[in-house]
C-alpha atoms as a PDB file:
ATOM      1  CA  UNK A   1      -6.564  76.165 104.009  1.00  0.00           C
ATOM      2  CA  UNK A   2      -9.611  78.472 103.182  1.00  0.00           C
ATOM      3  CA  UNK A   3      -9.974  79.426 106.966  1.00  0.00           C
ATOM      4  CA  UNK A   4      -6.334  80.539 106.587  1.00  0.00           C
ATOM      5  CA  UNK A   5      -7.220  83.439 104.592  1.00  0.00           C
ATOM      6  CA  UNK A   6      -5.185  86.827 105.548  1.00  0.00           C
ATOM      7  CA  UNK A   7      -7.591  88.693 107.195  1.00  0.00           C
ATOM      8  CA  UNK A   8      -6.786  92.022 106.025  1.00  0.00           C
ATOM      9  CA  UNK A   9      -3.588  93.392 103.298  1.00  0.00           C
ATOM     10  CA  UNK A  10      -1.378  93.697 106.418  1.00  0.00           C
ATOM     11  CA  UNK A  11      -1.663  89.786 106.985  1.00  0.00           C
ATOM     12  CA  UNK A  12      -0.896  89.161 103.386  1.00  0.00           C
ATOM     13  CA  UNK A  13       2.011  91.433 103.737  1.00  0.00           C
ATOM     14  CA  UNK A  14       3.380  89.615 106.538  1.00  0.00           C
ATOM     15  CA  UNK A  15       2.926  86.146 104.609  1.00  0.00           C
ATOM     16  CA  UNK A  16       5.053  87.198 101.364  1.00  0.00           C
ATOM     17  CA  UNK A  17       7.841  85.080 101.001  1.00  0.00           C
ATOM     18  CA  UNK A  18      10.734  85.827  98.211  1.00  0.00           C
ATOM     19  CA  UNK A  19      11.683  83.601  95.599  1.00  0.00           C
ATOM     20  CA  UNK A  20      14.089  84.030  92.549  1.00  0.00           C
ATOM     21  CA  UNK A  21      12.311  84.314  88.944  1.00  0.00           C
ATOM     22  CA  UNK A  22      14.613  84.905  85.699  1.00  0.00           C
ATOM     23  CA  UNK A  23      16.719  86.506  88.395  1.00  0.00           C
ATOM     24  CA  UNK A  24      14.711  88.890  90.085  1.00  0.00           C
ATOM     25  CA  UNK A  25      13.330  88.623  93.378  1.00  0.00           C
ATOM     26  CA  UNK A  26       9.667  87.908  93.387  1.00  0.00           C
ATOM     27  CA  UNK A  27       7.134  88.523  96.337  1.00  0.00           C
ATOM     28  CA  UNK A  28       4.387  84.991  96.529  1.00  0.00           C
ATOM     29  CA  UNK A  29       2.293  85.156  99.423  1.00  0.00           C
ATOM     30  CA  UNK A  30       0.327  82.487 100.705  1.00  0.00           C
ATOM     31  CA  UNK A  31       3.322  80.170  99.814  1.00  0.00           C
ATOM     32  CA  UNK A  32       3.734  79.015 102.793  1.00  0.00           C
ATOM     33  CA  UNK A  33       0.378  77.545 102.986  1.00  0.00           C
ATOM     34  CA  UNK A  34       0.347  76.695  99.603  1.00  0.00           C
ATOM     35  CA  UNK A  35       3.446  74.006  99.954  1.00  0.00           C
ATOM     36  CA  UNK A  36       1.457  72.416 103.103  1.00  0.00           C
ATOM     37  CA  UNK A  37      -1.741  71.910 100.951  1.00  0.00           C
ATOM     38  CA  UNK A  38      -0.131  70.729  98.343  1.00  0.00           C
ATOM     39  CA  UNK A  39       1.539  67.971 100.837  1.00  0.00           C
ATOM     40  CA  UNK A  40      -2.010  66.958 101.497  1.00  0.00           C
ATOM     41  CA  UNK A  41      -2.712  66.323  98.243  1.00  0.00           C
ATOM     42  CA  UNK A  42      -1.228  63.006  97.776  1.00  0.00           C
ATOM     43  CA  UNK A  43       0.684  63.602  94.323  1.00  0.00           C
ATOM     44  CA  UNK A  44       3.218  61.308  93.401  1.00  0.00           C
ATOM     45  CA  UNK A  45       4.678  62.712  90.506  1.00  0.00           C
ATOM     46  CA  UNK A  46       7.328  65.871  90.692  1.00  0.00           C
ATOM     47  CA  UNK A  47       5.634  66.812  87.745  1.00  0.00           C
ATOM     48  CA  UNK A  48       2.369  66.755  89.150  1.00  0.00           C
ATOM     49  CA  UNK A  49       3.583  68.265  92.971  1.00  0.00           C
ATOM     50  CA  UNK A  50       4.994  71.330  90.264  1.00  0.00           C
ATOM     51  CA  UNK A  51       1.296  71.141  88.675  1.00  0.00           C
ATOM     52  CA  UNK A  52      -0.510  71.034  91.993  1.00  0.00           C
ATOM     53  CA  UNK A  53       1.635  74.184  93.549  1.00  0.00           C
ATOM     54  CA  UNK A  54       1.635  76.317  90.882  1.00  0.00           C
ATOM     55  CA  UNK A  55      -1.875  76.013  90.123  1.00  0.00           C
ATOM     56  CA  UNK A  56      -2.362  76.465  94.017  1.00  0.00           C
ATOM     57  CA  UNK A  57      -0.150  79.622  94.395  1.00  0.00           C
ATOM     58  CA  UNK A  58      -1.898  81.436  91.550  1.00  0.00           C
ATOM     59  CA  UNK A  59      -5.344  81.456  93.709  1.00  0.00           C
ATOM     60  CA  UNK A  60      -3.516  84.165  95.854  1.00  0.00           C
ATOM     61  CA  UNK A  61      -0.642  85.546  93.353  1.00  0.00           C
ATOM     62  CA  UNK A  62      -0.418  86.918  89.318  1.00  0.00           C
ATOM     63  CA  UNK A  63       1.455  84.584  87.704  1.00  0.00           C
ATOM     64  CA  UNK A  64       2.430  85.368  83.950  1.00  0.00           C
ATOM     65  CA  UNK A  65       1.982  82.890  81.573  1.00  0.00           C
ATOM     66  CA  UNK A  66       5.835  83.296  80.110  1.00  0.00           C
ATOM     67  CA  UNK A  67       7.196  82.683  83.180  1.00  0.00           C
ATOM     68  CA  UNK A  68       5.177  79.858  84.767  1.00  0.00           C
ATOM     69  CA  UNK A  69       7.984  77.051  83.818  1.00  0.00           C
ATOM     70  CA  UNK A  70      10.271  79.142  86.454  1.00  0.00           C
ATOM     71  CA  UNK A  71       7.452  79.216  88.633  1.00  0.00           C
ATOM     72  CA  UNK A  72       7.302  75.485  88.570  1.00  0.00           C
ATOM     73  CA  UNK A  73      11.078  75.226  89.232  1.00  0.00           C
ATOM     74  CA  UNK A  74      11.525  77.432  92.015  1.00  0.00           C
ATOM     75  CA  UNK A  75       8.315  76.238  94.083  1.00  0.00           C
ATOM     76  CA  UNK A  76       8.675  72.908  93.766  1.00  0.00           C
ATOM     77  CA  UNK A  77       7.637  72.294  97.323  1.00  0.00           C
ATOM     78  CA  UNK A  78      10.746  73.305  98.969  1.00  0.00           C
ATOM     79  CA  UNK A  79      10.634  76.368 101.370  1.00  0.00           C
ATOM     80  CA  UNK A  80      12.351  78.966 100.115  1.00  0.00           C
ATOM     81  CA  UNK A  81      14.674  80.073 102.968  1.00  0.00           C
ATOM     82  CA  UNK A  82      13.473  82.718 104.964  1.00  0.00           C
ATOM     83  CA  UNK A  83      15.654  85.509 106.995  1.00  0.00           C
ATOM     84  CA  UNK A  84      16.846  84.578 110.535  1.00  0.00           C
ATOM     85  CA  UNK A  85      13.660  85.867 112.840  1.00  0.00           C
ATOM     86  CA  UNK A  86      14.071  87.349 116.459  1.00  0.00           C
ATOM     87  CA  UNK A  87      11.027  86.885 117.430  1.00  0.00           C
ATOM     88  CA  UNK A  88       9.779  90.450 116.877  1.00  0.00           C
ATOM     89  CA  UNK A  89       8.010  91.432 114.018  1.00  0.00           C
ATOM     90  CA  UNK A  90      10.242  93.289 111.834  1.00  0.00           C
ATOM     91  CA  UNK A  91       9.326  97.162 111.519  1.00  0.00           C
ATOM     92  CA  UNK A  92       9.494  99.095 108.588  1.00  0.00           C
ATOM     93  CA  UNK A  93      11.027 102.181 108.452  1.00  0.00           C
ATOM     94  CA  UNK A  94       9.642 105.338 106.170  1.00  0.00           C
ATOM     95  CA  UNK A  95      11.679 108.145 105.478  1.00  0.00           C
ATOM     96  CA  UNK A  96      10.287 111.289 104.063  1.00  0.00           C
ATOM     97  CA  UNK A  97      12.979 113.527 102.649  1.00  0.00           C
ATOM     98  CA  UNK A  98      12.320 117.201 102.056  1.00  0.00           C
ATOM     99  CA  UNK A  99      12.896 120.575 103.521  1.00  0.00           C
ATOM    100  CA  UNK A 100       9.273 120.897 104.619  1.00  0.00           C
ATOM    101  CA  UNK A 101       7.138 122.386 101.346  1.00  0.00           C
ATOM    102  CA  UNK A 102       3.645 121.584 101.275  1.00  0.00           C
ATOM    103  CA  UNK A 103       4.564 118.430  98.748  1.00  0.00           C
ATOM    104  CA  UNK A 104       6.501 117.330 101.523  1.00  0.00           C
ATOM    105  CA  UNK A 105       3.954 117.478 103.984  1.00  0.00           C
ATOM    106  CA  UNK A 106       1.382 115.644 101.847  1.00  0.00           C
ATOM    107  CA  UNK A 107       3.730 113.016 101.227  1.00  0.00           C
ATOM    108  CA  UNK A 108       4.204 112.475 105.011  1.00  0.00           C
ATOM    109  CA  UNK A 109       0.755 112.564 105.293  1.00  0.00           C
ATOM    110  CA  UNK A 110       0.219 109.727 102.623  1.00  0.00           C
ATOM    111  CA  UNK A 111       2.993 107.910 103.834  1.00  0.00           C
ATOM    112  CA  UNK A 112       1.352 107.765 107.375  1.00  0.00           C
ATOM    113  CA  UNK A 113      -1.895 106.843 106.029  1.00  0.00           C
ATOM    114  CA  UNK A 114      -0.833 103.903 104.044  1.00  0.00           C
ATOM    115  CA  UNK A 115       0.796 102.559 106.786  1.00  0.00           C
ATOM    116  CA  UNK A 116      -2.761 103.255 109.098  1.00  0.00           C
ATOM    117  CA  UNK A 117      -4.597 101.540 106.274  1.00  0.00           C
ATOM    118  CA  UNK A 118      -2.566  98.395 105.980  1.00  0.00           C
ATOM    119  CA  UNK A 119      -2.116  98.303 109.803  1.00  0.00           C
ATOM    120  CA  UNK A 120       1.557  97.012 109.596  1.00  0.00           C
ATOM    121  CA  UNK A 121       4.211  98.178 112.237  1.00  0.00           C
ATOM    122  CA  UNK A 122       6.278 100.938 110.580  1.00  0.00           C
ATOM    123  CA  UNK A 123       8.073 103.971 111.411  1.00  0.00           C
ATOM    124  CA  UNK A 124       7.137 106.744 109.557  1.00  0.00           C
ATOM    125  CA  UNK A 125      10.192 109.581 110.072  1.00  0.00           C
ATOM    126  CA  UNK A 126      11.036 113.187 108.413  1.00  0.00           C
ATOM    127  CA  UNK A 127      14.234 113.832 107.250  1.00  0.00           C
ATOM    128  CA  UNK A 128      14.419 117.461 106.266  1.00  0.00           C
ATOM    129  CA  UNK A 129      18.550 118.402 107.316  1.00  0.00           C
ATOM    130  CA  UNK A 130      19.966 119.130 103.890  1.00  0.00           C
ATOM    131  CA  UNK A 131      23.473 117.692 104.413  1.00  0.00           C
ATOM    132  CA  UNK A 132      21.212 114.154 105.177  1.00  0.00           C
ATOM    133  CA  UNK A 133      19.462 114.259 102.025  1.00  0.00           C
ATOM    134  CA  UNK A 134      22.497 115.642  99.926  1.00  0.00           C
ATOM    135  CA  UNK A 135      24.716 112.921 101.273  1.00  0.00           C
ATOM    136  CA  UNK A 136      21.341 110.427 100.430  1.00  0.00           C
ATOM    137  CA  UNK A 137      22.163 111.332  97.080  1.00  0.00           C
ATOM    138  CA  UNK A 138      18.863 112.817  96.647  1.00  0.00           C
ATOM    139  CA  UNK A 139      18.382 115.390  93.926  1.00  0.00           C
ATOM    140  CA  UNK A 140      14.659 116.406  93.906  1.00  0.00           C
ATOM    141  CA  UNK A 141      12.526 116.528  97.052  1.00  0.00           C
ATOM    142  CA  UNK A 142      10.421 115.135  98.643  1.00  0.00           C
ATOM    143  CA  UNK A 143      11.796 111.370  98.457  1.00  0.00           C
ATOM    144  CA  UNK A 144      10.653 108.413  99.779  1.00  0.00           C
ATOM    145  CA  UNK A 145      12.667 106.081 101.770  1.00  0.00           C
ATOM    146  CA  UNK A 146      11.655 102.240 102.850  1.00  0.00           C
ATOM    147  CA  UNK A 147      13.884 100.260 104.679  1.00  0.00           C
ATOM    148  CA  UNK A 148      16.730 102.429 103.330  1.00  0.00           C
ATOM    149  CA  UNK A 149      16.248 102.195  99.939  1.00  0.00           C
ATOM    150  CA  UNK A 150      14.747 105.062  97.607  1.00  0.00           C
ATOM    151  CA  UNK A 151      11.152 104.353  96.139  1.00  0.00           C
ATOM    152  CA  UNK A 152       9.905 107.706  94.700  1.00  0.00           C
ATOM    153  CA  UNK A 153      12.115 110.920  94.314  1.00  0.00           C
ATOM    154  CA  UNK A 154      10.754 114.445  93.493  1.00  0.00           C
ATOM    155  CA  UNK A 155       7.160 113.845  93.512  1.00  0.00           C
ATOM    156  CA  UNK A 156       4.742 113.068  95.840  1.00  0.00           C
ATOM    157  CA  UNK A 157       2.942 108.962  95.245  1.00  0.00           C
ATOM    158  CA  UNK A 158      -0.653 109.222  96.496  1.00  0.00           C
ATOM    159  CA  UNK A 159      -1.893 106.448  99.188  1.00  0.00           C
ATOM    160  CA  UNK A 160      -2.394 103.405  96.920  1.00  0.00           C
ATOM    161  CA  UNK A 161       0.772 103.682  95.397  1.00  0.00           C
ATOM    162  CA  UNK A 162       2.621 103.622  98.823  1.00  0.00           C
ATOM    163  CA  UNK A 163       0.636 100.678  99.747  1.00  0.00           C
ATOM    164  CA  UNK A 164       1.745  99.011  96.675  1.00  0.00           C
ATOM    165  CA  UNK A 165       5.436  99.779  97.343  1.00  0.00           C
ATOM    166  CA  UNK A 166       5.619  98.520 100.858  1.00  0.00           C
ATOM    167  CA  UNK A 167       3.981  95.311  99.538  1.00  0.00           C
ATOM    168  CA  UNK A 168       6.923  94.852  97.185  1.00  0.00           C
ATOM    169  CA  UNK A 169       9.439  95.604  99.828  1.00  0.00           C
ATOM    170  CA  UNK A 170       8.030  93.381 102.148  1.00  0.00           C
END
């Protein structure tokens, strides 16, 4: 298992699998290769298969203490499942949405660079036709778009923080 490592934060993105906690959808990556350790582990228990994954998927992930009990229900070595694949890696698509000040440049320009720094396959696009962002419901500029949904709206997230969001979102 330690030689299956991600190799950089764009590997770890791509191994995030989702999993229902107290009703919200919760990114765990690793998880994956977490269940197959576990399985090599020889438990016999359910409690002690719960035990062995948790303890195993907190190596790679934050898990709060006041939720580990739903932790232990939800991974209890079954795979979550996973979205139908193609074959192709999915890409993500960025959407800057301004009119073209300089805080929508910069955003652009941080956008682009998160997306160089994680090394993930993403489409970074400007939207700057007003009827677009109007009908986008936007009300400040510039916004950020992933995958359709709104992230940030009216200011301008530096690097880190748009590396953070497109881990969520992944």
């Amino acid at each position: 298992m330690d030689n299956d490592k991600p190799c950089c934060p764009a590997d770890a993105l791509r191994r995030i699998r989702q999993i229902k906690i107290n009703g919200s959808m919760t990114g765990i990556t690793m998880l994956d290769e977490c269940i197959a350790y576990v399985h090599t582990q020889n438990c016999c228990t359910d409690t002690e298969i719960r035990a062995a994954l948790v303890k195993r998927v907190r190596i790679y992930n934050y898990i709060p203490k006041s939720v580990e009990g739903q932790y232990c229900r939800c991974t209890d070595g079954r795979i979550p499942e996973e979205p139908v694949r193609t074959g192709e890696e999915t890409m993500t698509k960025i959407e800057v949405l301004g009119t073209g000040c300089a805080k929508c440049k910069r955003l652009f320009a941080n956008a682009e660079q998160a997306v160089k720094d994680l090394k993930i396959a993403a489409e970074v696009v400007k939207v700057d036709d007003l009827d677009e962002i109007v009908n986008r419901g936007v009300m400040l500029t510039p916004a950020l778009f992933i995958n359709g949904d709104v992230v940030a709206e009216g200011r301008v997230p530096d690097v880190n923080e748009i590396k953070s969001m497109l881990a969520e979102g992944q």
